[in-house]
Protein backbone atom coordinates (compact mmCIF):
# COMPACT_ATOMS: atom_id res chain seq x y z
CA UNK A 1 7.11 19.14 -33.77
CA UNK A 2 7.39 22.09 -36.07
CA UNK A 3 9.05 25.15 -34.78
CA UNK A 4 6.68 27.98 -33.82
CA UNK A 5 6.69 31.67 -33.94
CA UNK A 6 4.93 33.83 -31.08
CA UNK A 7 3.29 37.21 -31.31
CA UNK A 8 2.49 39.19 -28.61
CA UNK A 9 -0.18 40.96 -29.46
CA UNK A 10 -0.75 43.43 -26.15
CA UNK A 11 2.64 44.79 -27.64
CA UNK A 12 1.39 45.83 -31.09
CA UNK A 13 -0.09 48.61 -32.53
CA UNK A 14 -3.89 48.05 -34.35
CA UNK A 15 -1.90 47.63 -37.94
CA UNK A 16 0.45 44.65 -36.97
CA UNK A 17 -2.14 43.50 -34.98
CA UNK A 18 -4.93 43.22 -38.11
CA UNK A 19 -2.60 41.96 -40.78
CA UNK A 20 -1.39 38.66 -38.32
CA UNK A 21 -5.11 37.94 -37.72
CA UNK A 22 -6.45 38.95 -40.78
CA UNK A 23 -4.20 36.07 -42.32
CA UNK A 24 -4.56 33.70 -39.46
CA UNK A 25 -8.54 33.73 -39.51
CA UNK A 26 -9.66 32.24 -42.97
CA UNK A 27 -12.09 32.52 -44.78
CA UNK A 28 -14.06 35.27 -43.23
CA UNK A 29 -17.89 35.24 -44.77
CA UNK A 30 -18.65 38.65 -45.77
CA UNK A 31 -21.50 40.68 -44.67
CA UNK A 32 -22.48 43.06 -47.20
CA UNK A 33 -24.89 45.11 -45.19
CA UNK A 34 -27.89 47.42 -46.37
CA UNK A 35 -29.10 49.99 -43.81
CA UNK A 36 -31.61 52.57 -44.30
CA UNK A 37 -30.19 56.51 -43.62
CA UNK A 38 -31.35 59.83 -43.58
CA UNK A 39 -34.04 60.59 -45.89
CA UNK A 40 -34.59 56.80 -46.53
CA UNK A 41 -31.18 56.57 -48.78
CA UNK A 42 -29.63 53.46 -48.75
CA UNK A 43 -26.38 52.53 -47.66
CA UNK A 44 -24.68 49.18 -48.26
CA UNK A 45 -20.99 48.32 -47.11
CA UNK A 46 -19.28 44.97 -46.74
CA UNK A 47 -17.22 43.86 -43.58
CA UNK A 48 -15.47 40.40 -43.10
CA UNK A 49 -15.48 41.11 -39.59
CA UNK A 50 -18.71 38.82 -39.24
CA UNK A 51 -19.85 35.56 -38.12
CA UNK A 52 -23.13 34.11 -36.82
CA UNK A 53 -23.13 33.60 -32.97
CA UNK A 54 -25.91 31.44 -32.24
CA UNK A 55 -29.36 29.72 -33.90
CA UNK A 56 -31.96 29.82 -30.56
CA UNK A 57 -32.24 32.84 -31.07
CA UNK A 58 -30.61 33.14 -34.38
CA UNK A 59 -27.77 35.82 -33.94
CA UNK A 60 -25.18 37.00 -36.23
CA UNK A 61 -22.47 39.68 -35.21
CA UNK A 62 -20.21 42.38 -37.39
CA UNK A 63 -17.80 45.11 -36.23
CA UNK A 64 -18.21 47.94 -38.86
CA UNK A 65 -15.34 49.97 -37.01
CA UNK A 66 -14.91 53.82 -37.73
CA UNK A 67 -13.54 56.36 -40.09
CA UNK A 68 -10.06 57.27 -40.24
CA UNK A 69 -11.24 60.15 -38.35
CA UNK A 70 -12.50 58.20 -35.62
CA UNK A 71 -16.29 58.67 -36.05
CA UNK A 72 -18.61 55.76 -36.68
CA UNK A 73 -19.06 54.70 -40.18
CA UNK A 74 -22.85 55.29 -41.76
CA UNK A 75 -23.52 51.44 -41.26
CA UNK A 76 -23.12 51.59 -37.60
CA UNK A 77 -24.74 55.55 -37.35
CA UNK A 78 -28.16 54.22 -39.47
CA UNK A 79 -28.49 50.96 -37.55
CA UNK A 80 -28.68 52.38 -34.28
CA UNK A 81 -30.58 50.73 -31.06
CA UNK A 82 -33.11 47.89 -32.10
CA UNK A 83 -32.24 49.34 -36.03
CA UNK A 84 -33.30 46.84 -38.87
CA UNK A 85 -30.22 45.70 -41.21
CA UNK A 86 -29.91 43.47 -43.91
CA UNK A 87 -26.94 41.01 -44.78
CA UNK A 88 -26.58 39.81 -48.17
CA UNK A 89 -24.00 37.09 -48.95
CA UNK A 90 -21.63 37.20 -51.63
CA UNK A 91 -21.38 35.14 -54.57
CA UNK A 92 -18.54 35.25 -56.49
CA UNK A 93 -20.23 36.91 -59.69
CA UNK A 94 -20.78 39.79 -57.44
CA UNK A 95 -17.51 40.24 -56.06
CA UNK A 96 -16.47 42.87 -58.04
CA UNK A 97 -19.83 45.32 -56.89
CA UNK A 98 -19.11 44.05 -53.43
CA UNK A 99 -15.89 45.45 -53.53
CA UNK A 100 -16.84 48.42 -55.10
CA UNK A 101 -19.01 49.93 -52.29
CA UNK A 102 -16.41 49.04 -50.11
CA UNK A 103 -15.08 52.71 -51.12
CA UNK A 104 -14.97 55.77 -49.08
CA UNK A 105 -18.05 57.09 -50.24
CA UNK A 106 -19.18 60.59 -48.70
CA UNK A 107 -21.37 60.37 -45.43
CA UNK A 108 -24.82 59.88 -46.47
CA UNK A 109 -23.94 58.82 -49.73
CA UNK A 110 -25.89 55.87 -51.09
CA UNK A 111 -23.98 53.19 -52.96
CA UNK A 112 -26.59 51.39 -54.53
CA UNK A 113 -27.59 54.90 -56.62
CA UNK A 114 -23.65 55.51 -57.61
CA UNK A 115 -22.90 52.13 -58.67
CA UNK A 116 -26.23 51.24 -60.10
CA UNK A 117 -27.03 48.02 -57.74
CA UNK A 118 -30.51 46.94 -58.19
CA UNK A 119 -32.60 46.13 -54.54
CA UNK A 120 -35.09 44.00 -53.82
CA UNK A 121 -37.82 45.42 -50.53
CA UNK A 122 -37.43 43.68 -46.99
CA UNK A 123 -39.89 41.05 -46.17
CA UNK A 124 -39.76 41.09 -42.59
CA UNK A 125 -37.52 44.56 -42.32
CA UNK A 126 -38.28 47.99 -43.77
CA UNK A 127 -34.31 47.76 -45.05
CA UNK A 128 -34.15 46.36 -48.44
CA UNK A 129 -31.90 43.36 -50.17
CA UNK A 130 -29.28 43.38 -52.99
CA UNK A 131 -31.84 41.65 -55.85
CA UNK A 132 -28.26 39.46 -57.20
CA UNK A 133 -27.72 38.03 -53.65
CA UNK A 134 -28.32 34.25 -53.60
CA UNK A 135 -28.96 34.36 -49.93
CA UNK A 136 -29.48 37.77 -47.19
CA UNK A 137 -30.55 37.69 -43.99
CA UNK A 138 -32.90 39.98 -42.35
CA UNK A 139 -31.76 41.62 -39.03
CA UNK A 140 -32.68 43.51 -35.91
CA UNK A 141 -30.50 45.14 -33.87
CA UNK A 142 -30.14 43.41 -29.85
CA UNK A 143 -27.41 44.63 -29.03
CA UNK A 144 -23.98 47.14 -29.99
CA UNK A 145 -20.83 45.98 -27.83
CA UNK A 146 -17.78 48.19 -27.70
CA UNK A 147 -14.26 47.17 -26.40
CA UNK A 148 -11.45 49.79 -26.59
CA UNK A 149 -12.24 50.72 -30.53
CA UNK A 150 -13.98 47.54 -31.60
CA UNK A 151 -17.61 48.41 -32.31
CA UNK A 152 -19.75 45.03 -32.34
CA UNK A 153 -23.14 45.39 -33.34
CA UNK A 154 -24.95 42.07 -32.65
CA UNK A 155 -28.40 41.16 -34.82
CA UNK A 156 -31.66 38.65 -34.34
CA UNK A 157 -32.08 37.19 -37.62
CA UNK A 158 -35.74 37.53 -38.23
CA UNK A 159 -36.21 35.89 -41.71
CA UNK A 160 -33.96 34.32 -44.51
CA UNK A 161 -34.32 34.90 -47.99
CA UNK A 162 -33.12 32.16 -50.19
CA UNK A 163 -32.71 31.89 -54.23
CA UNK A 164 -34.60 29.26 -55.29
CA UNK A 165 -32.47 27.49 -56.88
CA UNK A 166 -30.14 27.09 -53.62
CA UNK A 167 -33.25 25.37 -51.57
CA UNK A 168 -32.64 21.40 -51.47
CA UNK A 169 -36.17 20.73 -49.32
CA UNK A 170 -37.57 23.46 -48.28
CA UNK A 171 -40.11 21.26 -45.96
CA UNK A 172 -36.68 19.98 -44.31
CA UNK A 173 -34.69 23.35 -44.45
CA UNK A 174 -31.64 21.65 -47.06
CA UNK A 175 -29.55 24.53 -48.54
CA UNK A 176 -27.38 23.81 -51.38
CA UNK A 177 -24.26 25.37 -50.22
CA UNK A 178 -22.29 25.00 -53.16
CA UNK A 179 -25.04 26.69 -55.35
CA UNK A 180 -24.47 29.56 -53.47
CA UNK A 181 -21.40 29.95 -54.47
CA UNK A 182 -20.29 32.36 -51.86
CA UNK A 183 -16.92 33.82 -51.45
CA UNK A 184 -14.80 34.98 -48.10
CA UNK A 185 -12.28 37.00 -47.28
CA UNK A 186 -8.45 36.30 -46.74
CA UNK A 187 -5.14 38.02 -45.77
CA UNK A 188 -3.40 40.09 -47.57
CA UNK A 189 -5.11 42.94 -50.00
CA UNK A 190 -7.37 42.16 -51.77
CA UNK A 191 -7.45 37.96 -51.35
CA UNK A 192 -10.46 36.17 -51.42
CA UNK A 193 -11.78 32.42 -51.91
CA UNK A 194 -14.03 30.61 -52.63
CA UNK A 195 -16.04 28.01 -50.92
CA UNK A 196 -17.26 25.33 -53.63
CA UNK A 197 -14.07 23.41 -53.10
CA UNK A 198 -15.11 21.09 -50.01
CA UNK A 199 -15.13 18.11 -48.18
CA UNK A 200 -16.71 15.91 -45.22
CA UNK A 201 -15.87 14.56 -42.27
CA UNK A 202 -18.51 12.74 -40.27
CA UNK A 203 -18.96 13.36 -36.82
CA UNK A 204 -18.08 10.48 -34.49
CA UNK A 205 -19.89 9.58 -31.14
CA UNK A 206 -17.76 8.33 -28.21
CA UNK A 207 -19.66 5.25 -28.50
CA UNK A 208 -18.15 4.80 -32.06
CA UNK A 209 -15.10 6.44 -31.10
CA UNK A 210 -14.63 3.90 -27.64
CA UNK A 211 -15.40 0.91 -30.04
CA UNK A 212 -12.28 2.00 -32.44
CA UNK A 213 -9.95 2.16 -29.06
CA UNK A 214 -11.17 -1.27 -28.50
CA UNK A 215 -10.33 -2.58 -31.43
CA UNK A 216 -6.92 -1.20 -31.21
CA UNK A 217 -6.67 -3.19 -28.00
């Protein structure tokens, strides 16, 4: 058995805490997220803090966290209680503009207009897509958790907008994953991968799995 090292987090402060899990939990999807502020700008803002919960209803969660100040970031402030949101996954020929409206921008500042990111309207929300994404998912607000500092805003998934190309059967719901071409986020700064390099494993019933035991009887 290989040696092991132990961490105790309850005894380390937020920094420590983020770069161990940061590099333990990989690859994070990224949620780049369009909200609709004040005056109907738009602001869009990735987090890797994000994962999808559950599919009846379909629910997908991100923690936004705050300023360095302490007050909540204009993601979290313009989604609000039963707020609309949009999350558009990231290919990997959008990286770079991902990354780029990850910077502190000004509150109320919309990213889009600075950095020249064309959008696409909301089918099923009023807040709009990036027009690049290969796949975003349209959101409503259910519910905004907070523990200690963690802010956790968790979303319904009302609709799904897919690029063609990425849609197997659409009568049988088939995605081509790998056309998506999405990338997630790692440790360290700056580290990202990217999820075309795959493999299966089929899933085995204990039927099949009792029959192997037996035949290594």
């Amino acid at each position: 058995m290989s040696p092991v090292t132990h961490f105790d987090l309850t005894a380390l402060p937020p920094g420590a805490r983020y770069k161990l899990l940061t590099g333990v939990v990989v690859p994070r999807p990224i949620a780049w997220v369009c909200t609709l502020g004040e005056g109907g700008h738009v602001n869009l803002a990735p987090y890797s803090f994000f994962g999808l919960m559950g599919s009846d209803p379909p629910v997908v969660a991100f923690a936004p966290g705050d300023r360095a100040d302490g007050s909540p970031k204009d993601t979290a402030r313009n989604i609000g209680p039963g707020g609309a949101f949009t999350v558009n996954l990231v290919s990997f020929d959008l990286a770079p503009l991902m990354n780029a409206t990850a910077t502190d921008f000004p509150h109320g500042h919309s990213e889009p207009g600075a950095l020249g990111i064309p959008l696409e309207p909301g089918v099923q929300v009023p807040t709009p897509r990036v027009a690049a994404a290969p796949a975003a998912l349209e959101c409503r607000e259910v519910q905004t958790l907070t523990i200690g500092r963690t802010r956790i805003i968790l979303g319904e998934v009302l609709g799904v907008v897919l690029r063609t190309d990425a849609v197997q059967d659409e009568a049988r719901q088939h995605v081509d994953t790998a056309a998506l071409d999405l990338v997630g986020r790692l440790g360290g700064r700056g580290m990202y991968a990217r999820t075309r390099d795959t493999f299966s494993l089929e899933r085995v019933s204990y039927e099949a799995w009792q029959a192997t035991q037996a035949g290594e009887g």
